[in-house]
C-alpha atoms as a PDB file:
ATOM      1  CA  UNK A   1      78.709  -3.322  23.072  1.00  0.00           C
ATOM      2  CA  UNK A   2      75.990  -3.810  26.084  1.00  0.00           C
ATOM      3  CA  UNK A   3      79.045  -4.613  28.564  1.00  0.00           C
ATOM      4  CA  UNK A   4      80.278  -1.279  27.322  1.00  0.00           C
ATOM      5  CA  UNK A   5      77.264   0.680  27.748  1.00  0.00           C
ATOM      6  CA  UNK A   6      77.240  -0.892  32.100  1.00  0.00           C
ATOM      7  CA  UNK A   7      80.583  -0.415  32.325  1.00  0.00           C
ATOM      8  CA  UNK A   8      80.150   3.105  31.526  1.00  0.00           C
ATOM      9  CA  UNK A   9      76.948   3.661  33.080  1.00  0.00           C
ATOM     10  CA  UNK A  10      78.606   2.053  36.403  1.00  0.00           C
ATOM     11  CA  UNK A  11      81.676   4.333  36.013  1.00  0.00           C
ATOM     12  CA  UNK A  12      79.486   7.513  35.807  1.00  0.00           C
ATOM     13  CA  UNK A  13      77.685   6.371  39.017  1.00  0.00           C
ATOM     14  CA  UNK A  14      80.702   5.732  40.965  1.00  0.00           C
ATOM     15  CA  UNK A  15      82.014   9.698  39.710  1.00  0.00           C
ATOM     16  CA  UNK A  16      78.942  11.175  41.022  1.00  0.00           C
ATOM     17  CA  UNK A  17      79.028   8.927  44.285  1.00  0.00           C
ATOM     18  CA  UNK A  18      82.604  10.588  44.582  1.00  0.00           C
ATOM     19  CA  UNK A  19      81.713  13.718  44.677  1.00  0.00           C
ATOM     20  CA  UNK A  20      80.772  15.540  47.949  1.00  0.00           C
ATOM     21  CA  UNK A  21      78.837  18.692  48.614  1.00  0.00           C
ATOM     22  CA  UNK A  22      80.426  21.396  50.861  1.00  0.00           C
ATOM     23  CA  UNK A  23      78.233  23.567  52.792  1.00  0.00           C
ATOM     24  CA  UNK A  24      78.885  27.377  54.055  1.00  0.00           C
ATOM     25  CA  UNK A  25      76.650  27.865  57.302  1.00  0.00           C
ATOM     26  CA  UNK A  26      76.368  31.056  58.945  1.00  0.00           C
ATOM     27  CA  UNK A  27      74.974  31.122  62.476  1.00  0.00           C
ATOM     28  CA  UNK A  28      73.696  35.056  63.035  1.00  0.00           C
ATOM     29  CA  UNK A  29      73.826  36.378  66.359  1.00  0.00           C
ATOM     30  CA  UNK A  30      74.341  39.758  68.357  1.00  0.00           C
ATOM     31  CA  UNK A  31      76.503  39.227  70.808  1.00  0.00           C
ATOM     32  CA  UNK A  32      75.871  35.364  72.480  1.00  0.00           C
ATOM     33  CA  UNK A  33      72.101  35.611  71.740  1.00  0.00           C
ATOM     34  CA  UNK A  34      70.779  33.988  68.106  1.00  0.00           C
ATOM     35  CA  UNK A  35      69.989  37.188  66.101  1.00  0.00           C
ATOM     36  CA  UNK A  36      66.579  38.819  65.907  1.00  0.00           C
ATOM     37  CA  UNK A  37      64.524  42.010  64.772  1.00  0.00           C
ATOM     38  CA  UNK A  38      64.362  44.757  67.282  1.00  0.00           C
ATOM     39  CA  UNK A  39      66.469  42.917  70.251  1.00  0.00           C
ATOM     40  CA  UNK A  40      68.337  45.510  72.238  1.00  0.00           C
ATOM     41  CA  UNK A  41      71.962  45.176  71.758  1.00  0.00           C
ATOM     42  CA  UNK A  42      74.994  47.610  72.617  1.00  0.00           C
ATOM     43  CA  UNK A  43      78.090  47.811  70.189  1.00  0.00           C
ATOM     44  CA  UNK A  44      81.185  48.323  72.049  1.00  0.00           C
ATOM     45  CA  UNK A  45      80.939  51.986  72.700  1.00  0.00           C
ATOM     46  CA  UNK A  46      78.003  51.372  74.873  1.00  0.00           C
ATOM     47  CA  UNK A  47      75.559  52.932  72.203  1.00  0.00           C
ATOM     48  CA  UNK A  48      72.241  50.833  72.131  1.00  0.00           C
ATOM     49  CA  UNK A  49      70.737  49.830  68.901  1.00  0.00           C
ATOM     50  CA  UNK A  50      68.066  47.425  67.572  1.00  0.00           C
ATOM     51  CA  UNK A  51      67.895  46.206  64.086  1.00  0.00           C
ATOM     52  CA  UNK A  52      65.253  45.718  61.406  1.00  0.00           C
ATOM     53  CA  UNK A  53      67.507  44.837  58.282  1.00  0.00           C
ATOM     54  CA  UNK A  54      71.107  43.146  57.755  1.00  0.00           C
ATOM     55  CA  UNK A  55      72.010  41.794  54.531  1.00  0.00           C
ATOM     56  CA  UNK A  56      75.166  41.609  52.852  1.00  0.00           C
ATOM     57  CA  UNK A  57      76.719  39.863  50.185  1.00  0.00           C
ATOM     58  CA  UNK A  58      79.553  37.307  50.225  1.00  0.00           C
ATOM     59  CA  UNK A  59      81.248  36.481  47.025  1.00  0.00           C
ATOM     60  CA  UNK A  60      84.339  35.487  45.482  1.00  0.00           C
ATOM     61  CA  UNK A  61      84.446  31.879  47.444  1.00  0.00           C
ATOM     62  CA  UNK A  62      87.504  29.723  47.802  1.00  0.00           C
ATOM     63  CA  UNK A  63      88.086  26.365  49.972  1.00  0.00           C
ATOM     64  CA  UNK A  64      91.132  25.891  51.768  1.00  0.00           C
ATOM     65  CA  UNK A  65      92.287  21.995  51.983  1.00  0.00           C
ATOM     66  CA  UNK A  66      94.686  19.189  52.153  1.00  0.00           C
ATOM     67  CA  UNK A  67      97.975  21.177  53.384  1.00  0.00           C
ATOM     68  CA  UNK A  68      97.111  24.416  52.069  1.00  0.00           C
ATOM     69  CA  UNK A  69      95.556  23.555  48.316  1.00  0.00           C
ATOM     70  CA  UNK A  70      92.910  26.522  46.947  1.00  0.00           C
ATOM     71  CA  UNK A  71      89.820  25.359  45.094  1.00  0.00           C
ATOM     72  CA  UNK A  72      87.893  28.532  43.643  1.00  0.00           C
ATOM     73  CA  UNK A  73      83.912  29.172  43.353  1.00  0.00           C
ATOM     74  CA  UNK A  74      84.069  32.711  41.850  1.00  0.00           C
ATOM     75  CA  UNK A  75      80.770  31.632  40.215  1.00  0.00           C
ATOM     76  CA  UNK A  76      79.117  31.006  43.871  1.00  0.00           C
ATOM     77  CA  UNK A  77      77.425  35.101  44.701  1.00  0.00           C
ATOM     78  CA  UNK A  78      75.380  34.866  48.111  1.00  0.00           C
ATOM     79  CA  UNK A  79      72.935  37.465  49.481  1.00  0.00           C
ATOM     80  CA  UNK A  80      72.458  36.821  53.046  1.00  0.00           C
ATOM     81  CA  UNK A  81      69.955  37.751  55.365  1.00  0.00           C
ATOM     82  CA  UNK A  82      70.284  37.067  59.112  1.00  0.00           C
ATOM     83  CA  UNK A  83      66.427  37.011  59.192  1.00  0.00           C
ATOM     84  CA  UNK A  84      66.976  33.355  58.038  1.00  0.00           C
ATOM     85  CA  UNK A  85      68.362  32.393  61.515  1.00  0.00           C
ATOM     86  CA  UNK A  86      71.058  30.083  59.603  1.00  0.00           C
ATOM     87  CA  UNK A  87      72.228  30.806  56.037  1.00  0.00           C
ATOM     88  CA  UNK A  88      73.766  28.042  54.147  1.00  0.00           C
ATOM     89  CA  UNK A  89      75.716  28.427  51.367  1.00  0.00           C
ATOM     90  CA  UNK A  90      76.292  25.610  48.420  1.00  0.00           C
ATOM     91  CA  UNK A  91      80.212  26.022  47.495  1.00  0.00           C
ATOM     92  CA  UNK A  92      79.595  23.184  44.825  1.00  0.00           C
ATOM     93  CA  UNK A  93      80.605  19.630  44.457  1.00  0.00           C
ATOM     94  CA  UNK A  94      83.462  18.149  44.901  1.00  0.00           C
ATOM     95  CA  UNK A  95      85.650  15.146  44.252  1.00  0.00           C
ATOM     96  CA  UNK A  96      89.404  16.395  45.160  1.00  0.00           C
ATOM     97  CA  UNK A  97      88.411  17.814  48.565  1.00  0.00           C
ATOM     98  CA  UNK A  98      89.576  15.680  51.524  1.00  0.00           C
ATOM     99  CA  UNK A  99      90.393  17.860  54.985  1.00  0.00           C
ATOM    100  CA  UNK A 100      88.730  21.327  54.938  1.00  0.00           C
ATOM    101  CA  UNK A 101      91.612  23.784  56.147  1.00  0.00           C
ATOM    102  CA  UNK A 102      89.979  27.281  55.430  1.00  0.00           C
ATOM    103  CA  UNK A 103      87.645  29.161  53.769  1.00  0.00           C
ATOM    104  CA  UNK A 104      88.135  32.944  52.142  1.00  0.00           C
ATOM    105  CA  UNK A 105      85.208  35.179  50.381  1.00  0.00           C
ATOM    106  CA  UNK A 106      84.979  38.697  49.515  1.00  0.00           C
ATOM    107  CA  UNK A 107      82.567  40.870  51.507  1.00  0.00           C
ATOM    108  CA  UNK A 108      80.261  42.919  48.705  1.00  0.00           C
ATOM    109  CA  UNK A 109      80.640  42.261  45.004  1.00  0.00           C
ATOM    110  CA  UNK A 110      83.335  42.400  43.447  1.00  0.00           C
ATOM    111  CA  UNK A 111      84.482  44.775  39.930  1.00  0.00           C
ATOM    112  CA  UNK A 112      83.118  44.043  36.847  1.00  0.00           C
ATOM    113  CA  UNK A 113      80.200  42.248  38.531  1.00  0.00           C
ATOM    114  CA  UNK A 114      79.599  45.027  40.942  1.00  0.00           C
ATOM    115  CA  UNK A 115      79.194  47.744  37.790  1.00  0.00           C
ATOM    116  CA  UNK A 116      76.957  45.825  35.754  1.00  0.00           C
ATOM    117  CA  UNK A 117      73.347  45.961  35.028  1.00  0.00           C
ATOM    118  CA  UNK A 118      71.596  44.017  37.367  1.00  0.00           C
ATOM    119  CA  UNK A 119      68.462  43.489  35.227  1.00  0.00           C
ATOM    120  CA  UNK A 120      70.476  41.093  33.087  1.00  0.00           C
ATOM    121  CA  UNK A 121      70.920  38.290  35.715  1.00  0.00           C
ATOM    122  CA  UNK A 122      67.857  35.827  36.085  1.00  0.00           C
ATOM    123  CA  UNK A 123      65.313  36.754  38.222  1.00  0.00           C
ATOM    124  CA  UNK A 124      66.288  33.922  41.476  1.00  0.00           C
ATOM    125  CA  UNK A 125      70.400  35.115  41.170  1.00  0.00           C
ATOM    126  CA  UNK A 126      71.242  37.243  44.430  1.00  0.00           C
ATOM    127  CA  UNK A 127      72.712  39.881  41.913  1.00  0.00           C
ATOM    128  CA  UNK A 128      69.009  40.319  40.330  1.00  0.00           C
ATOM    129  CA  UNK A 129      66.956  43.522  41.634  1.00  0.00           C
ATOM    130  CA  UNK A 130      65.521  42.780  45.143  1.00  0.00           C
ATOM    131  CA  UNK A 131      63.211  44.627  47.245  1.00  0.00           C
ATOM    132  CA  UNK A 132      64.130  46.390  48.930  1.00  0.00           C
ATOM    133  CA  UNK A 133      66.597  47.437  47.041  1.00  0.00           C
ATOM    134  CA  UNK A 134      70.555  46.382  47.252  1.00  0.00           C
ATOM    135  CA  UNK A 135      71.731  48.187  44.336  1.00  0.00           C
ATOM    136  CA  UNK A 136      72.909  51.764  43.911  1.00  0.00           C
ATOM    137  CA  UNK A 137      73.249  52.025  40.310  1.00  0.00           C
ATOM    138  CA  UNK A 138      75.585  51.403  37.875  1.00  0.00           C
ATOM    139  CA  UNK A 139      78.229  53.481  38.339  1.00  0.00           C
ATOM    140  CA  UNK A 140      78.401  53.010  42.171  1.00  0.00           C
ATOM    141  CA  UNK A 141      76.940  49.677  42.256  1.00  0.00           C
ATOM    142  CA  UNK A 142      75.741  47.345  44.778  1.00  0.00           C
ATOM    143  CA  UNK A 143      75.066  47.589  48.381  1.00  0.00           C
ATOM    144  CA  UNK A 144      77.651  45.456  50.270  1.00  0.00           C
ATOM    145  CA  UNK A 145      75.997  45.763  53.495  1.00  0.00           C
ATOM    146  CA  UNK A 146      72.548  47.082  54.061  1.00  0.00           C
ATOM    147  CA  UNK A 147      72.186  47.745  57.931  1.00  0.00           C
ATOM    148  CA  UNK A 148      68.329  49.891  59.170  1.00  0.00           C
ATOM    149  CA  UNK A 149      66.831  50.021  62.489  1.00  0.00           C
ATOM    150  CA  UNK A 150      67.278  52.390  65.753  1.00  0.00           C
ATOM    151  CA  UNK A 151      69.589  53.901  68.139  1.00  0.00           C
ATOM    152  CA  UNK A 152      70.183  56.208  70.968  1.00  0.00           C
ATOM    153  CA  UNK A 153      69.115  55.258  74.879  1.00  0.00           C
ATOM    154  CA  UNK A 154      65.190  55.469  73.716  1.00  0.00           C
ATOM    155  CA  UNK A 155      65.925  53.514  70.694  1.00  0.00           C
ATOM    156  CA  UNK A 156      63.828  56.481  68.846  1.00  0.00           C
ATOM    157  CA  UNK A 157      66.588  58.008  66.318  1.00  0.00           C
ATOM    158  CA  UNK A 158      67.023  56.244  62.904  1.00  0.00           C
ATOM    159  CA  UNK A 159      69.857  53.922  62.658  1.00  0.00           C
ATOM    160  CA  UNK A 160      70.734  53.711  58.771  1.00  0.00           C
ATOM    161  CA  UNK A 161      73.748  52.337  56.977  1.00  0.00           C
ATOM    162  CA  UNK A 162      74.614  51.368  52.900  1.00  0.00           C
ATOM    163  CA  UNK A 163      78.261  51.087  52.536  1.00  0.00           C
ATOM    164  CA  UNK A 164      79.405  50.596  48.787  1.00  0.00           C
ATOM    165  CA  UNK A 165      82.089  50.930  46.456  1.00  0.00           C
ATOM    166  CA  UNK A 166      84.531  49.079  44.877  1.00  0.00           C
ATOM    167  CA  UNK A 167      87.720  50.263  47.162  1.00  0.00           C
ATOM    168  CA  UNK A 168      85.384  48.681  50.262  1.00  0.00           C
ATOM    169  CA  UNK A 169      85.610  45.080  48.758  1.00  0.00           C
ATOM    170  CA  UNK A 170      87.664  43.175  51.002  1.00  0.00           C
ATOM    171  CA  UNK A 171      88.132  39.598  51.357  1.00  0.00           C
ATOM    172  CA  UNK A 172      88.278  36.897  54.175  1.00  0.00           C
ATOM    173  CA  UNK A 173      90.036  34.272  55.365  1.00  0.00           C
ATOM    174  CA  UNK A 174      89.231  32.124  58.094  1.00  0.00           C
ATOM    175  CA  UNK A 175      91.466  29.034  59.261  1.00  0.00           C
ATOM    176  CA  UNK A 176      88.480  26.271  60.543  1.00  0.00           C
ATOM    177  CA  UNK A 177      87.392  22.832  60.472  1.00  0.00           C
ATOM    178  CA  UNK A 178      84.745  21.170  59.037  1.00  0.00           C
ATOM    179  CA  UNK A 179      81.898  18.072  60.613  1.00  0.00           C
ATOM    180  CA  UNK A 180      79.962  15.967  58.173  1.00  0.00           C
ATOM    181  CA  UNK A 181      76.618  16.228  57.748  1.00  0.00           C
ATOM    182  CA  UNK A 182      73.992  14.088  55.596  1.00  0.00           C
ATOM    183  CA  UNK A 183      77.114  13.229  53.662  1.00  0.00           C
ATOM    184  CA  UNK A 184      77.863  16.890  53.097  1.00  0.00           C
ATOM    185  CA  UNK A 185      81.366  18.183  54.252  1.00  0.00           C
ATOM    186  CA  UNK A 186      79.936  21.696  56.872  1.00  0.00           C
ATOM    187  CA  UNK A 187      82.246  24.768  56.916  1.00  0.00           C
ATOM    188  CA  UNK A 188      80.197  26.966  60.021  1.00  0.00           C
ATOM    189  CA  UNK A 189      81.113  30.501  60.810  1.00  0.00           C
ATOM    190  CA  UNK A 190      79.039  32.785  63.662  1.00  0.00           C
ATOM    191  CA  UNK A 191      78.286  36.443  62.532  1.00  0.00           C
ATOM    192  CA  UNK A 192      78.252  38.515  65.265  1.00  0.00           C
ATOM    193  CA  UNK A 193      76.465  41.777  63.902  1.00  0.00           C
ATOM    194  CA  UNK A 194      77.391  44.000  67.259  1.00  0.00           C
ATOM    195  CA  UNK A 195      80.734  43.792  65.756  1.00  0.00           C
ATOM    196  CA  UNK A 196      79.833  45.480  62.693  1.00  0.00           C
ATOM    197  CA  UNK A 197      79.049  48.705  64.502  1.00  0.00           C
ATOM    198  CA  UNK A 198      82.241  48.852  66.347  1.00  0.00           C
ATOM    199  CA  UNK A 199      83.671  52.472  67.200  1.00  0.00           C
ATOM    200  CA  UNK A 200      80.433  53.855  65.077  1.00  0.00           C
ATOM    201  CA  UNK A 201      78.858  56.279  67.043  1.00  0.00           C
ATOM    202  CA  UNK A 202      75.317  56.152  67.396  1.00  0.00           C
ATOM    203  CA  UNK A 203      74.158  57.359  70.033  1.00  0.00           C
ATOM    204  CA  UNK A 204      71.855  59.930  68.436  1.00  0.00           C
ATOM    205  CA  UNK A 205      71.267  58.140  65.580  1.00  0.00           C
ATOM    206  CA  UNK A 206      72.700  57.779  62.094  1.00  0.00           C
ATOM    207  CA  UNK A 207      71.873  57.546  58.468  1.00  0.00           C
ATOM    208  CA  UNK A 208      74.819  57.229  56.037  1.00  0.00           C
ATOM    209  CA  UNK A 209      74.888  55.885  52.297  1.00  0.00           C
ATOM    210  CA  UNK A 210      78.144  55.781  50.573  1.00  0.00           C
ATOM    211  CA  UNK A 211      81.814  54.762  50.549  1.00  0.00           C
ATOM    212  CA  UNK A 212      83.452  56.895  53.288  1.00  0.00           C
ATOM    213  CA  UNK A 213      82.646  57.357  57.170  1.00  0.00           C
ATOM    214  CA  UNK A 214      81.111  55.356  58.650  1.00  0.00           C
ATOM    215  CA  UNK A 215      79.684  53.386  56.053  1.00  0.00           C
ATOM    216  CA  UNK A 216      83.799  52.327  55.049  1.00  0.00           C
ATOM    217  CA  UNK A 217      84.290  51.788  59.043  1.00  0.00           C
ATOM    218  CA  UNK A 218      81.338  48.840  58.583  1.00  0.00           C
ATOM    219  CA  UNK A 219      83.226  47.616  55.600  1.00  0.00           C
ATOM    220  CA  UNK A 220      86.066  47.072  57.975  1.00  0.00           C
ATOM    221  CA  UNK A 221      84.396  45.975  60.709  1.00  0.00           C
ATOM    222  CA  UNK A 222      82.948  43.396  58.881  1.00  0.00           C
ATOM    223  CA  UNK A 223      86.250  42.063  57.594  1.00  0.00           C
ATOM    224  CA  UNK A 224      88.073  41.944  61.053  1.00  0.00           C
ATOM    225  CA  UNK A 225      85.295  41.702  63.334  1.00  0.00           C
ATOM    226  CA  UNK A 226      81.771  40.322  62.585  1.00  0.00           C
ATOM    227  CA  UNK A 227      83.353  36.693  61.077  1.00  0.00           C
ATOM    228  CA  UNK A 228      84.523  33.743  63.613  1.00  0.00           C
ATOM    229  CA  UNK A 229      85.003  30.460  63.193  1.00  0.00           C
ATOM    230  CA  UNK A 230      82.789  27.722  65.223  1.00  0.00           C
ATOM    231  CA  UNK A 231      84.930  25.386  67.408  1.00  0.00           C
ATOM    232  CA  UNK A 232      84.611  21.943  66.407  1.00  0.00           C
ATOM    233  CA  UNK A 233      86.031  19.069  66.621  1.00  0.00           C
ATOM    234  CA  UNK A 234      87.957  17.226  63.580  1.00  0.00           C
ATOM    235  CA  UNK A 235      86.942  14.216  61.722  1.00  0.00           C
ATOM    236  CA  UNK A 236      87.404  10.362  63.569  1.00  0.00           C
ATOM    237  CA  UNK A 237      88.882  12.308  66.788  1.00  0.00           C
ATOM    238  CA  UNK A 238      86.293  11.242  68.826  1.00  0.00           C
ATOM    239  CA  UNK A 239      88.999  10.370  71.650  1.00  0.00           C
ATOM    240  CA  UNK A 240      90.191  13.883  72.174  1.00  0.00           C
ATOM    241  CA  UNK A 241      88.943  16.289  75.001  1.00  0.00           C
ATOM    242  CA  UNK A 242      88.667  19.863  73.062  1.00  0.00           C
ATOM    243  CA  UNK A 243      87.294  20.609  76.199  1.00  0.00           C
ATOM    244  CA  UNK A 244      90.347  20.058  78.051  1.00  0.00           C
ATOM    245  CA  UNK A 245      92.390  22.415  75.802  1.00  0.00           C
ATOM    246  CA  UNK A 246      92.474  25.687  77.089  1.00  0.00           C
ATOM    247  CA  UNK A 247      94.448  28.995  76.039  1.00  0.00           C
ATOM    248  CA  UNK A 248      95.424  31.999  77.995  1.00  0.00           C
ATOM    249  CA  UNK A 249      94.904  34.937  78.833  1.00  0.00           C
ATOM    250  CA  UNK A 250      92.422  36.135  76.413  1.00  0.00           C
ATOM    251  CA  UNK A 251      93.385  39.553  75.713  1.00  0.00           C
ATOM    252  CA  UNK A 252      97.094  38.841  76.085  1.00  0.00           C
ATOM    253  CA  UNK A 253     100.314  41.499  75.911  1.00  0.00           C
ATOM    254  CA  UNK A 254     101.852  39.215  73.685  1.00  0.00           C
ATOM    255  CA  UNK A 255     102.977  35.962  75.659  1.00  0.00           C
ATOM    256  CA  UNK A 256     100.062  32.972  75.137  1.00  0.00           C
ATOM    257  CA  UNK A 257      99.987  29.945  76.726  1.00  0.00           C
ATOM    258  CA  UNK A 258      97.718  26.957  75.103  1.00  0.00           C
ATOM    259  CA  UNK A 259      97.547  24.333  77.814  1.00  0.00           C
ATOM    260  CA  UNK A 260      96.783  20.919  76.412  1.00  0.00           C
ATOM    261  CA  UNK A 261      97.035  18.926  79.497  1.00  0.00           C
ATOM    262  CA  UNK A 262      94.201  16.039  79.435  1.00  0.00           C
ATOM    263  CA  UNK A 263      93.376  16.948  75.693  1.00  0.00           C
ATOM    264  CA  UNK A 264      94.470  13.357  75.122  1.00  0.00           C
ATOM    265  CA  UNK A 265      96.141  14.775  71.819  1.00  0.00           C
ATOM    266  CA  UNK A 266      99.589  13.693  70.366  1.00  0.00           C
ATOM    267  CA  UNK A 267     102.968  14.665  71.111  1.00  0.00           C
ATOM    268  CA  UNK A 268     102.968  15.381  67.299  1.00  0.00           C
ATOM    269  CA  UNK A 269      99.872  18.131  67.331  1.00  0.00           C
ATOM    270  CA  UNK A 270     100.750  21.508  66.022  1.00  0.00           C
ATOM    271  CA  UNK A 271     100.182  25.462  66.327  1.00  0.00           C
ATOM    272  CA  UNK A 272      98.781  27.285  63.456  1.00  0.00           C
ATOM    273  CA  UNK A 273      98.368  30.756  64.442  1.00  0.00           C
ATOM    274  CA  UNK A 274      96.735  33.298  61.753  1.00  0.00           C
ATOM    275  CA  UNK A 275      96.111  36.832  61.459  1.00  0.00           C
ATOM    276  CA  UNK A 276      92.864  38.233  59.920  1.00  0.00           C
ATOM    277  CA  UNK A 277      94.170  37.435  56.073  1.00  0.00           C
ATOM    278  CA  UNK A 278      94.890  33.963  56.971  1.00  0.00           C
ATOM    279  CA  UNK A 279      98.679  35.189  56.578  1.00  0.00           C
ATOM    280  CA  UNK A 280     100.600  32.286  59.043  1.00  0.00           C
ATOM    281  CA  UNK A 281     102.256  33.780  61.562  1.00  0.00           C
ATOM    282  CA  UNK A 282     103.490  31.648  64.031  1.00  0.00           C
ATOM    283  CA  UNK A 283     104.111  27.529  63.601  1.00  0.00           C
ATOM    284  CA  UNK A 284     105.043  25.152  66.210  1.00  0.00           C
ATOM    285  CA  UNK A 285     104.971  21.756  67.473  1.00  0.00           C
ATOM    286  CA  UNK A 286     107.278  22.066  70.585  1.00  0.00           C
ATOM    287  CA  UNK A 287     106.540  22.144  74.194  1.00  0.00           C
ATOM    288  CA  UNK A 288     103.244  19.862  74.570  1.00  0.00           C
ATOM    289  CA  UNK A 289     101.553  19.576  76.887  1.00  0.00           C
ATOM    290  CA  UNK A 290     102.186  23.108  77.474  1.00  0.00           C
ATOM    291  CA  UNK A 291     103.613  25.492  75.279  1.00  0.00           C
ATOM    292  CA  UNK A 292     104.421  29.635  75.655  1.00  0.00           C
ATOM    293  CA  UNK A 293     103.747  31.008  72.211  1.00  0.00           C
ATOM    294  CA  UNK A 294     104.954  34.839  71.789  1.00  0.00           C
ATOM    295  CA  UNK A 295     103.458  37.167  69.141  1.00  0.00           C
ATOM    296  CA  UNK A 296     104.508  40.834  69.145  1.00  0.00           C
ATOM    297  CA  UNK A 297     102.403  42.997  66.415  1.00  0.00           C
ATOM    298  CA  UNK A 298      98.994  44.121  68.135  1.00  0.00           C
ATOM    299  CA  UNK A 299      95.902  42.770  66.888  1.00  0.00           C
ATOM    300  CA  UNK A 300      93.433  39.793  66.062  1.00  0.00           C
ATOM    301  CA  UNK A 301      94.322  36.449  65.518  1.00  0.00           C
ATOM    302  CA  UNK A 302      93.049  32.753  65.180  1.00  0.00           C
ATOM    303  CA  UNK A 303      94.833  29.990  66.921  1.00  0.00           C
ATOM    304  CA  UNK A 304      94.394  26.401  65.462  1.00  0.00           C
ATOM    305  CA  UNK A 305      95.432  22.855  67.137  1.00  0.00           C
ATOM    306  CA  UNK A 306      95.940  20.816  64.512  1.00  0.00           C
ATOM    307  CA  UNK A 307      96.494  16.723  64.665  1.00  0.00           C
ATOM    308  CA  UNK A 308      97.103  14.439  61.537  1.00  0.00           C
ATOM    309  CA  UNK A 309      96.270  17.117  59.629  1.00  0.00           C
ATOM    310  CA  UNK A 310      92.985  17.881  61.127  1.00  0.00           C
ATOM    311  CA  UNK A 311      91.604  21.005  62.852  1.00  0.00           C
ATOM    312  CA  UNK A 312      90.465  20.031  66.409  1.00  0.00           C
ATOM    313  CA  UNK A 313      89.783  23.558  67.635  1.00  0.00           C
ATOM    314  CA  UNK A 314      90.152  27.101  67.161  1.00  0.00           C
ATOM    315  CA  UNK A 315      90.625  29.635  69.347  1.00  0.00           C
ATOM    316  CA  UNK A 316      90.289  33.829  68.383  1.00  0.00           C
ATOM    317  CA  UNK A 317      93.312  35.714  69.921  1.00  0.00           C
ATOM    318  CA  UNK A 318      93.350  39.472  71.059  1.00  0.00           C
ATOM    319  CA  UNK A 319      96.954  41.035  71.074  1.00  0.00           C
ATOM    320  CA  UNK A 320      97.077  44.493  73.335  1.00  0.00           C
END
């Protein structure tokens, strides 16, 4: 009975030594500079704008792994703030979770949790009341993005913006790698928060609560734009040159060309390129070292290189 009682004590050891944590980091920034309050920025209309407040939530989490396999963390709600310079994100822990492919979340909360009572989650849950506030009310519920601060070429006017509702839920997907850290398996993302205000005028200002306008432009925005994966290099492929890879032109008309030359990679690495659902839209291992892929529908897409089924880099693609 004592041999039983070690053997099972040893077995439960080994099953939590097996399991791994996995880590959502979020680097914010506005444009190439690390985010911060009141730093002059311009979106893309040439409107300048400083910002006091950005936080959002992310929910609905799913990991993307060993040849396309989906592991779900609905439970996992996050409200981030890019006041915390980094924001990391425990997905849970894992035992079946080998190569990190992807990651998808929703942006905002989604139905029923969005139209519930928020007094009735503990006081520490990211759905709890906060101040200041991030929640509506019941029937309109939480604020999926919460953006204050100033605009106009004086930076004098109010710069306001609460988008909400449940038709402005959208979700995510992002084809990356992953590096190990402390034993931890690191999924990193940079926010850019210029991109949120994309085609938003506000030049003289703005202050808009609600689920239309501008505040459903942000919604978008933040689903196409503000999101990108960090290049890194894959797991025990110390001997490539991610350096040396290089794709171009960046915007294209349709015709890329990824030049791999002195990447030291194998004959056998492979194109993964994605659009902005993580829908595959182009696949192929032909041409190495250098290789003309064509894509024809306008728009934004990530390129992977992928060897031995690891992500060595990615690369964001603009179709005109």
């Amino acid at each position: 009975m004592k041999k039983f009682f070690i053997f099972a004590f040893l077995l439960s050891v080994v099953s939590i030594q097996a399991q791994q944590a996995i880590i959502l980091k979020i680097n914010h920034k506005l444009g190439n500079q690390p985010f911060a309050f009141n730093q002059a920025a311009i979106n893309n209309l040439s409107h300048d704008f400083n910002l006091s407040r950005m936080q959002y939530y992310l929910s609905k989490f799913a990991i993307i792994h060993d040849g396309n396999q989906v592991s779900y963390t609905d439970t996992v709600f996050a409200l981030v703030d890019a006041a915390s310079g980094v924001t990391s994100i425990h997905l849970g822990n894992y035992t079946s979770i080998n190569s990190i492919e992807g990651i998808r979340f929703g942006i905002g909360v989604k139905s029923p949790e969005n139209n519930q009572d928020p007094s009735l989650w503990p006081a520490s849950h990211p759905l709890s009341p906060k101040i200041p506030s991030m929640h509506w009310g019941w029937a309109s519920g939480y604020f999926f993005v919460a953006l204050s601060g100033n605009s106009s070429p004086s930076l004098n006017q109010t710069l306001e913006v609460h988008a909400l509702g449940n038709t402005n839920y959208f979700t995510k997907t992002i084809m990356t790698s992953y590096t190990v850290v402390n034993g931890q398996k690191v999924v990193t993302l940079n926010a850019d928060y210029t991109e949120s205000l994309k085609n938003i005028s506000i030049s003289s200002g703005l202050v808009v609560h609600g689920t239309s306008g501008a505040a459903a432009t942000l919604m978008t925005n933040f689903r196409d734009y503000v999101f990108s994966p960090v290049q890194t290099i894959g797991l025990n492929e110390n001997d490539i040159n991610e350096s040396n890879i290089s794709i171009y032109p960046v915007p294209s008309n349709g015709d890329v060309i990824f030049d791999l030359t002195g990447s030291n990679l194998p004959s056998n690495a492979s194109i993964n390129i994605t659009d902005i659902t993580g829908r595959v839209v182009k696949h192929t291992t032909a041409g190495f070292p250098v290789s003309t892929v064509n894509i024809t529908e306008k728009g934004v897409y990530f390129a992977s290189i992928t060897s031995e089924g690891k992500i060595i880099a990615t690369r964001k693609l603009v179709i005109y």
